[in-house]
Protein backbone atom coordinates (compact mmCIF):
# COMPACT_ATOMS: atom_id res chain seq x y z
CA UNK A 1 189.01 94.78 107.20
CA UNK A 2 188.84 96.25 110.41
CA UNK A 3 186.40 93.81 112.82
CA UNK A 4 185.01 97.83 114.43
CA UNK A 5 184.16 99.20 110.88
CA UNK A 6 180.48 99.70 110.68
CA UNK A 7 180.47 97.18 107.34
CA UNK A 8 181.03 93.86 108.39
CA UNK A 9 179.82 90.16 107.03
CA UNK A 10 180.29 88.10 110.01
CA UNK A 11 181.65 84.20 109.14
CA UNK A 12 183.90 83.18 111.41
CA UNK A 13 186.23 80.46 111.26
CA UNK A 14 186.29 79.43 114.33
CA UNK A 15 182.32 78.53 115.50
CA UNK A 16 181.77 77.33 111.81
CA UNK A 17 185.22 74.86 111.10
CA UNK A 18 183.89 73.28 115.03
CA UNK A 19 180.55 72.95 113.54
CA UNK A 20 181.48 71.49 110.59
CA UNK A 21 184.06 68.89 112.49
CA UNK A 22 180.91 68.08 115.40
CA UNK A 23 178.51 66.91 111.89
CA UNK A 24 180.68 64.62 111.30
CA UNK A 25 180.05 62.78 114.28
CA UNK A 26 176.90 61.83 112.89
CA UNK A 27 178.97 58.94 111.13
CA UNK A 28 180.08 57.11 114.25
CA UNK A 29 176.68 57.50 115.86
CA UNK A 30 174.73 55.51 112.70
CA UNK A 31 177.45 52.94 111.97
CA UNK A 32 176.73 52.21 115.97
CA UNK A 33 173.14 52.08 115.35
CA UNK A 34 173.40 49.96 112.69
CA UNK A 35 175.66 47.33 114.22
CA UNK A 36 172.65 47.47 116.87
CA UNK A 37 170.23 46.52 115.03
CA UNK A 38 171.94 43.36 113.75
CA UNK A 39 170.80 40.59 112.13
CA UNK A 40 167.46 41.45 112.36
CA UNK A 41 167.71 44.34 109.44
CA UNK A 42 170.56 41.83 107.76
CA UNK A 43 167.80 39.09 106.86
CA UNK A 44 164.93 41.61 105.47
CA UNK A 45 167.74 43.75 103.54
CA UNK A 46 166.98 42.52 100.02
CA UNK A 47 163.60 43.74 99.82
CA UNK A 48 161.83 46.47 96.80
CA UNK A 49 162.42 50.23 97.50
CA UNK A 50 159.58 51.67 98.76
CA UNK A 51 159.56 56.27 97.65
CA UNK A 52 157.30 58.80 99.22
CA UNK A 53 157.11 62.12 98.56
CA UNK A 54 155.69 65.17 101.38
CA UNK A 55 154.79 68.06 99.95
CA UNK A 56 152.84 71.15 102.28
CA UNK A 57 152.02 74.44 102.39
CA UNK A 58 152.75 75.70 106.19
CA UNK A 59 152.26 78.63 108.55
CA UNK A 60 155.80 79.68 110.12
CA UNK A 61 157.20 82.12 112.59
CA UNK A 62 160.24 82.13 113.82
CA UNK A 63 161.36 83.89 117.37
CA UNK A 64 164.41 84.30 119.60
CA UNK A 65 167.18 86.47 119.49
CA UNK A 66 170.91 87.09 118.69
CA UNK A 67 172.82 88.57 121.21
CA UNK A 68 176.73 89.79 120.87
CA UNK A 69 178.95 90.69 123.87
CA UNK A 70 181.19 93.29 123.36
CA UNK A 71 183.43 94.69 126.28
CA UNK A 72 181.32 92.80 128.96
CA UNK A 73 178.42 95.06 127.27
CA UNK A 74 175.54 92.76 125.52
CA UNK A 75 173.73 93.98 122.57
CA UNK A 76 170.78 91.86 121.35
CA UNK A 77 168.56 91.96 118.26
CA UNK A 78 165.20 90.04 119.24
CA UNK A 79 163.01 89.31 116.06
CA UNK A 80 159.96 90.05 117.84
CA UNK A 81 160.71 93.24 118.70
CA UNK A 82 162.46 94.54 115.04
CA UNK A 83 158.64 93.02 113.83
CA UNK A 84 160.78 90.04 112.28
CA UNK A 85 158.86 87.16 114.32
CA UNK A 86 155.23 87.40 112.59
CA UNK A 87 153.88 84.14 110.55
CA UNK A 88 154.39 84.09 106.95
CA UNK A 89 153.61 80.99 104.44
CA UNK A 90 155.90 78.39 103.09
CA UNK A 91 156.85 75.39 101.53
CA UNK A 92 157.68 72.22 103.62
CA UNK A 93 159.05 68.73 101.80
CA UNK A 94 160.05 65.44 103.06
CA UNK A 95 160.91 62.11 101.17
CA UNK A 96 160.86 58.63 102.96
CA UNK A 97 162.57 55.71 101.35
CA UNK A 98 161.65 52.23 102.64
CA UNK A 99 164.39 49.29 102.16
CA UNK A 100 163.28 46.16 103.91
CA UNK A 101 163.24 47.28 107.88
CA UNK A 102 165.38 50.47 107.36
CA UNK A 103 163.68 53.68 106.27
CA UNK A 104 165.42 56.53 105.26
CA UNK A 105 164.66 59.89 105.57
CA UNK A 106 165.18 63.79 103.95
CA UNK A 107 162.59 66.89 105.13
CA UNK A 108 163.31 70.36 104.51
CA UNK A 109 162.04 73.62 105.56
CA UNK A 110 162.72 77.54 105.52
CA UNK A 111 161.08 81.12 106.07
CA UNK A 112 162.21 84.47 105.04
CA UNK A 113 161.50 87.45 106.94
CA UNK A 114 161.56 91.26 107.44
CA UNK A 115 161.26 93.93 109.89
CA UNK A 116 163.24 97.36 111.04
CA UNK A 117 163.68 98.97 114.34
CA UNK A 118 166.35 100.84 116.17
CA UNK A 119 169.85 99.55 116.98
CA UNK A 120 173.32 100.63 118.78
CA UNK A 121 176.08 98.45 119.45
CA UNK A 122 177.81 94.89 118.51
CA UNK A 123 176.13 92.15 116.12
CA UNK A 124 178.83 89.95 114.79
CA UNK A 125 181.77 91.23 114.19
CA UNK A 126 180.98 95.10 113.54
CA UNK A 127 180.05 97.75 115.86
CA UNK A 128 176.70 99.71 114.47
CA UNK A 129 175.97 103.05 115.25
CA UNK A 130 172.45 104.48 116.83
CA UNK A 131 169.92 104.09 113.97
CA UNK A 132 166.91 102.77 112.33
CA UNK A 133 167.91 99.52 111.10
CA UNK A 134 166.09 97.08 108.27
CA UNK A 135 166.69 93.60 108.97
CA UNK A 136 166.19 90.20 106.84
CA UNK A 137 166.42 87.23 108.12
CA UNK A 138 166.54 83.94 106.99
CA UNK A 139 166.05 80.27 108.59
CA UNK A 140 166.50 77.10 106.92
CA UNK A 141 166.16 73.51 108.58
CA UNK A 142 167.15 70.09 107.12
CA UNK A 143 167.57 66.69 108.11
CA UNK A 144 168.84 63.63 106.90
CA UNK A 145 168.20 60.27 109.15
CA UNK A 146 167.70 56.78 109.08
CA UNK A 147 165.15 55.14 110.90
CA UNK A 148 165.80 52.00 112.71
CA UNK A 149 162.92 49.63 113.80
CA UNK A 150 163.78 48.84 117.35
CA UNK A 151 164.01 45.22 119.14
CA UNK A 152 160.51 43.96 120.25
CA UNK A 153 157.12 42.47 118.91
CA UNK A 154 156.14 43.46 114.67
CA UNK A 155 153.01 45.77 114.82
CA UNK A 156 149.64 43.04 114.98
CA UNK A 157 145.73 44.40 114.98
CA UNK A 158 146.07 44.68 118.67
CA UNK A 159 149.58 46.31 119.14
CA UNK A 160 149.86 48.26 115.58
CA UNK A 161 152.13 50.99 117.10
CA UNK A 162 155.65 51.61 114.68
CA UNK A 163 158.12 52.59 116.70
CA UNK A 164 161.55 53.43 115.74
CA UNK A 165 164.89 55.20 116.59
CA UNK A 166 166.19 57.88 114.55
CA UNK A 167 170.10 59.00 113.96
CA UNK A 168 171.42 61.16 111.29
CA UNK A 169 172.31 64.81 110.76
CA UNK A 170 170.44 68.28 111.28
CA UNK A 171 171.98 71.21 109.56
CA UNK A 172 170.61 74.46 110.30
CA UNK A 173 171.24 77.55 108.43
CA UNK A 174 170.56 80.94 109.32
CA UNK A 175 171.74 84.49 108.12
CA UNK A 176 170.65 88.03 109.67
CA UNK A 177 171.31 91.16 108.11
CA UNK A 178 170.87 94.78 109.94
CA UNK A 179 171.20 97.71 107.33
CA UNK A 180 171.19 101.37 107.71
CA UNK A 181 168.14 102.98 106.58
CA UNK A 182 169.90 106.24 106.17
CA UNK A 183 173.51 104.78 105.61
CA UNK A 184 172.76 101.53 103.36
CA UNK A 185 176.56 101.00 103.45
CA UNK A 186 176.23 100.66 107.00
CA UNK A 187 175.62 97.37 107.98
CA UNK A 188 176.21 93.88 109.59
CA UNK A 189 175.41 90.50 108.68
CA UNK A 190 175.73 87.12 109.95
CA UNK A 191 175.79 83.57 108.16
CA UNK A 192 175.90 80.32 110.07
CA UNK A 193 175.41 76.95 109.08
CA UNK A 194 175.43 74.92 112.42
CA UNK A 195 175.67 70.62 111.32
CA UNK A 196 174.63 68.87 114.27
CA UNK A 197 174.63 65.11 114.93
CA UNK A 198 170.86 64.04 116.43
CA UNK A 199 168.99 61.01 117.90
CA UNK A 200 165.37 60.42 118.37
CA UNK A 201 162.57 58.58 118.03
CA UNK A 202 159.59 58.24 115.49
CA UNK A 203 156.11 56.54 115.67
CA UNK A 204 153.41 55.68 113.68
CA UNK A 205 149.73 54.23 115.64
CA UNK A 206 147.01 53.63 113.48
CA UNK A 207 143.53 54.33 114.66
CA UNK A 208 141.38 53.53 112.27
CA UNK A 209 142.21 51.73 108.63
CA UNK A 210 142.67 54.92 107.08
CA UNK A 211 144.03 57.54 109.18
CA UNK A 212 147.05 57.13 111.17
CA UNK A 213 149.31 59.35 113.75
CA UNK A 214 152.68 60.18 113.03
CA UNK A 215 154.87 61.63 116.07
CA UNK A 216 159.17 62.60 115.63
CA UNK A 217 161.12 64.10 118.29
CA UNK A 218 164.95 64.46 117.87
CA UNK A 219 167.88 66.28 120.06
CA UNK A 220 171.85 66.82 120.00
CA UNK A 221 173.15 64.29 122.50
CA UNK A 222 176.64 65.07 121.79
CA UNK A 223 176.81 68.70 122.63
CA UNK A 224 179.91 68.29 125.17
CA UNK A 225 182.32 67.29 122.41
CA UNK A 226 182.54 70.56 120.51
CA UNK A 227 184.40 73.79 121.17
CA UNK A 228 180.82 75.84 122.05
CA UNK A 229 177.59 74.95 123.49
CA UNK A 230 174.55 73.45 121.24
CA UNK A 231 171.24 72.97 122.00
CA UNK A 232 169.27 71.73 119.09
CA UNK A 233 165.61 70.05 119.65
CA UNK A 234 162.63 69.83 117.18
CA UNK A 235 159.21 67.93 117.51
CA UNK A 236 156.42 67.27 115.11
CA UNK A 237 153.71 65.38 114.85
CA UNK A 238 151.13 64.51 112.44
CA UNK A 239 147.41 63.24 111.64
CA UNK A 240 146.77 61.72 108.74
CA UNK A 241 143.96 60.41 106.06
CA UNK A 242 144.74 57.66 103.42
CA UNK A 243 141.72 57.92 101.25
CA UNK A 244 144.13 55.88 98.38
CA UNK A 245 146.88 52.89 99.11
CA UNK A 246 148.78 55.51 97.03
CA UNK A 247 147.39 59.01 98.35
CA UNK A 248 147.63 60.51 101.54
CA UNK A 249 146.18 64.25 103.13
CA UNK A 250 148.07 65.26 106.70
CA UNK A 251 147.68 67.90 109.29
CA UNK A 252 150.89 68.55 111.46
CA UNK A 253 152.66 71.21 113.88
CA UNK A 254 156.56 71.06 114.52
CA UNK A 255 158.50 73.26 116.54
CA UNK A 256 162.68 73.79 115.93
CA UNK A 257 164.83 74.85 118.40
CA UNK A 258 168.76 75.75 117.98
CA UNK A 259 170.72 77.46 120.54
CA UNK A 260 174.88 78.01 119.77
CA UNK A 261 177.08 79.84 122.18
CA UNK A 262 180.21 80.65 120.73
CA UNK A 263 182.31 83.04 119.44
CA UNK A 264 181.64 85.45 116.38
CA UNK A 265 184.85 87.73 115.65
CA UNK A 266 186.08 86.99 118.89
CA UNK A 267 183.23 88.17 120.58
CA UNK A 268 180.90 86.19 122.93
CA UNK A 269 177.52 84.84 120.70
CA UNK A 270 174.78 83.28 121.29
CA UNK A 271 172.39 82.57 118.75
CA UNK A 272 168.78 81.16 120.62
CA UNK A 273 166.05 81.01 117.70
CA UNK A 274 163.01 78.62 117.26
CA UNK A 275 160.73 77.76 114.28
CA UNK A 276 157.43 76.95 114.86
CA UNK A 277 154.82 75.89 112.02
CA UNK A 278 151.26 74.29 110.87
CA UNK A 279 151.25 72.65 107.68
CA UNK A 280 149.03 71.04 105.45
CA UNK A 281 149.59 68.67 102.50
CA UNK A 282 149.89 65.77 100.59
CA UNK A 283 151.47 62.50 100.00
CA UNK A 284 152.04 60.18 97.56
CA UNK A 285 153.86 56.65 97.05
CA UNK A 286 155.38 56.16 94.40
C-alpha cells in the first residue's frame, strides 16, 4: 500500500523490532541484581509464598501529544485539544508475591478515550486531508519487577522503613486512531508497544500499627543502547489502612510518563504521552 494513501495502519518494523530487542535487556539487568544481593537472599530462599492481590477503581487522564514530521513540516495531534485528555474511570490491579527476602511484582493499568477535532497533514505513515476527525485512543501500562531488599539494618520499632530496589520490565502499549467523519474510509492509525527495561526503588514506613505508606518510583536507565530515544518514568505512592492481618483499604496517585522518538514509516515520530490517576481500593492476602 502506498505509505501517502489517506488509509494507513501505522506498525512499523523498525521502532517496534528495536523495542522489542531493548526489553530484553531487562534480563541482564536482574541476573546483575540478583548476583548483588548475594548470600543474603540465598539463606532466607526456602521460605512459604506469601500472594496479594490489588484491586481499585481509579480516576485517569491521559495528556501529551503525537507529532509526525513530514518534509521538515510537523503535524501534531495533542489529546487535549481533539477533547481526548479528560478523566474517565478505570480498573487498576497489582499482585505481590513474597518468597523469603525477594518480592515479586505484576500491576496493570489502562484508559480508553474519545474526542474529534480538525486535522491536515502526516500521523504515521499516511497523509490526511483537511477535516473533522474522530479519534480513539488507547493507553495501557504494565510492569513486571522484582524487588530486592537492599544491604543495611532489617526494619526494628525505631527504624521500620522497607526499602528496596526494583528491576524488571515496563511495557507500554498505546494505539491512536484519526477517522474521517465524512470519509470513514479515511483514516490513520497507530499501534505501538514500547518494552522498556527499568530500575527503581520502593518503600514501605509504617506510622502507626495499622496504616502504612507505600512510595515506587522507576525510570529507563538504558535509553542510549537502542536505535531511538526513550524516556519512560512513573511514580506512585500510597496510604494505607489494615483494619485485618488479611484486609487492607489504600488511597494512591501515580503518574506515567513515556516519550519515544523514532521513526514511523520513515518519518520522524515522537510519541510524548503521560497517565496520571487517583485510585481507591482494596487488598487482600491470601
Amino acid at each position: 500500500m502506498d505509505a501517502f494513501l489517506p488509509n494507513h495502519r501505522s506498525n512499523p518494523k523498525k521502532l517496534q523490532a528495536t523495542g522489542r530487542t531493548s526489553g530484553w535487556l531487562a534480563l541482564p539487568l536482574l541476573s546483575i541484581v540478583t548476583i548483588l544481593a548475594g548470600c543474603s537472599i540465598s539463606s532466607k530462599f526456602h521460605q512459604e509464598l506469601d500472594v496479594k492481590g490489588f484491586i481499585s477503581a481509579a480516576r485517569a487522564a491521559p495528556e501529551g501529544s503525537i507529532t509526525t514530521e513530514l518534509d521538515g513540516v510537523p503535524s501534531e495531534v495533542d489529546l487535549d485539544k481533539f477533547g481526548a485528555a479528560d478523566s474517565s474511570l478505570t480498573l487498576s490491579a497489582r499482585v505481590e508475591i513474597d518468597h523469603g527476602p525477594l518480592r515479586f511484582l505484576f500491576d496493570r493499568v489502562g484508559i480508553s478515550n474519545k474526542g474529534g477535532g480538525t486535522f491536515e497533514g502526516a500521523l504515521g505513515g499516511a497523509t490526511l486531508p483537511l477535516d473533522a476527525y474522530a479519534l480513539e485512543t488507547d493507553l495501557i501500562s504494565s510492569r513486571l519487577m522484582m524487588a530486592f531488599p537492599l544491604p543495611g539494618p532489617e526494619a526494628t520499632d525505631s527504624l521500620p522503613l522497607d526499602l528496596r530496589l526494583l528491576a524488571g520490565l515496563n511495557l507500554t502499549e498505546l494505539r491512536l486512531e484519526l477517522r474521517s467523519l465524512t470519509t470513514p474510509s479515511t483514516f490513520s492509525e497507530i499501534d505501538e508497544v514500547v518494552p522498556t527495561p527499568i530500575l527503581g526503588l520502593a518503600a514501605n514506613l509504617p506510622i502507626s500499627p495499622a496504616w502504612n505508606i507505600d512510595a515506587a518510583f522507576t525510570f529507563l536507565p538504558l535509553s542510549e543502547v537502542t536505535d531511538y530515544e526513550t524516556e519512560c518514568i512513573d511514580g506512585q505512592i500510597r496510604i494505607s489502612w489494615t483494619p485485618t492481618q488479611d484486609w487492607e483499604l489504600f488511597l494512591g496517585a501515580r503518574n506515567h510518563s513515556v516519550k519515544v522518538i523514532g521513526e514511523q514509516a520513515g518519518r520522524p515520530t515522537e510519541i510524548d504521552l503521560q497517565l496520571e490517576l487517583l485510585e481507591i481500593g482494596i487488598s487482600y492476602s491470601f
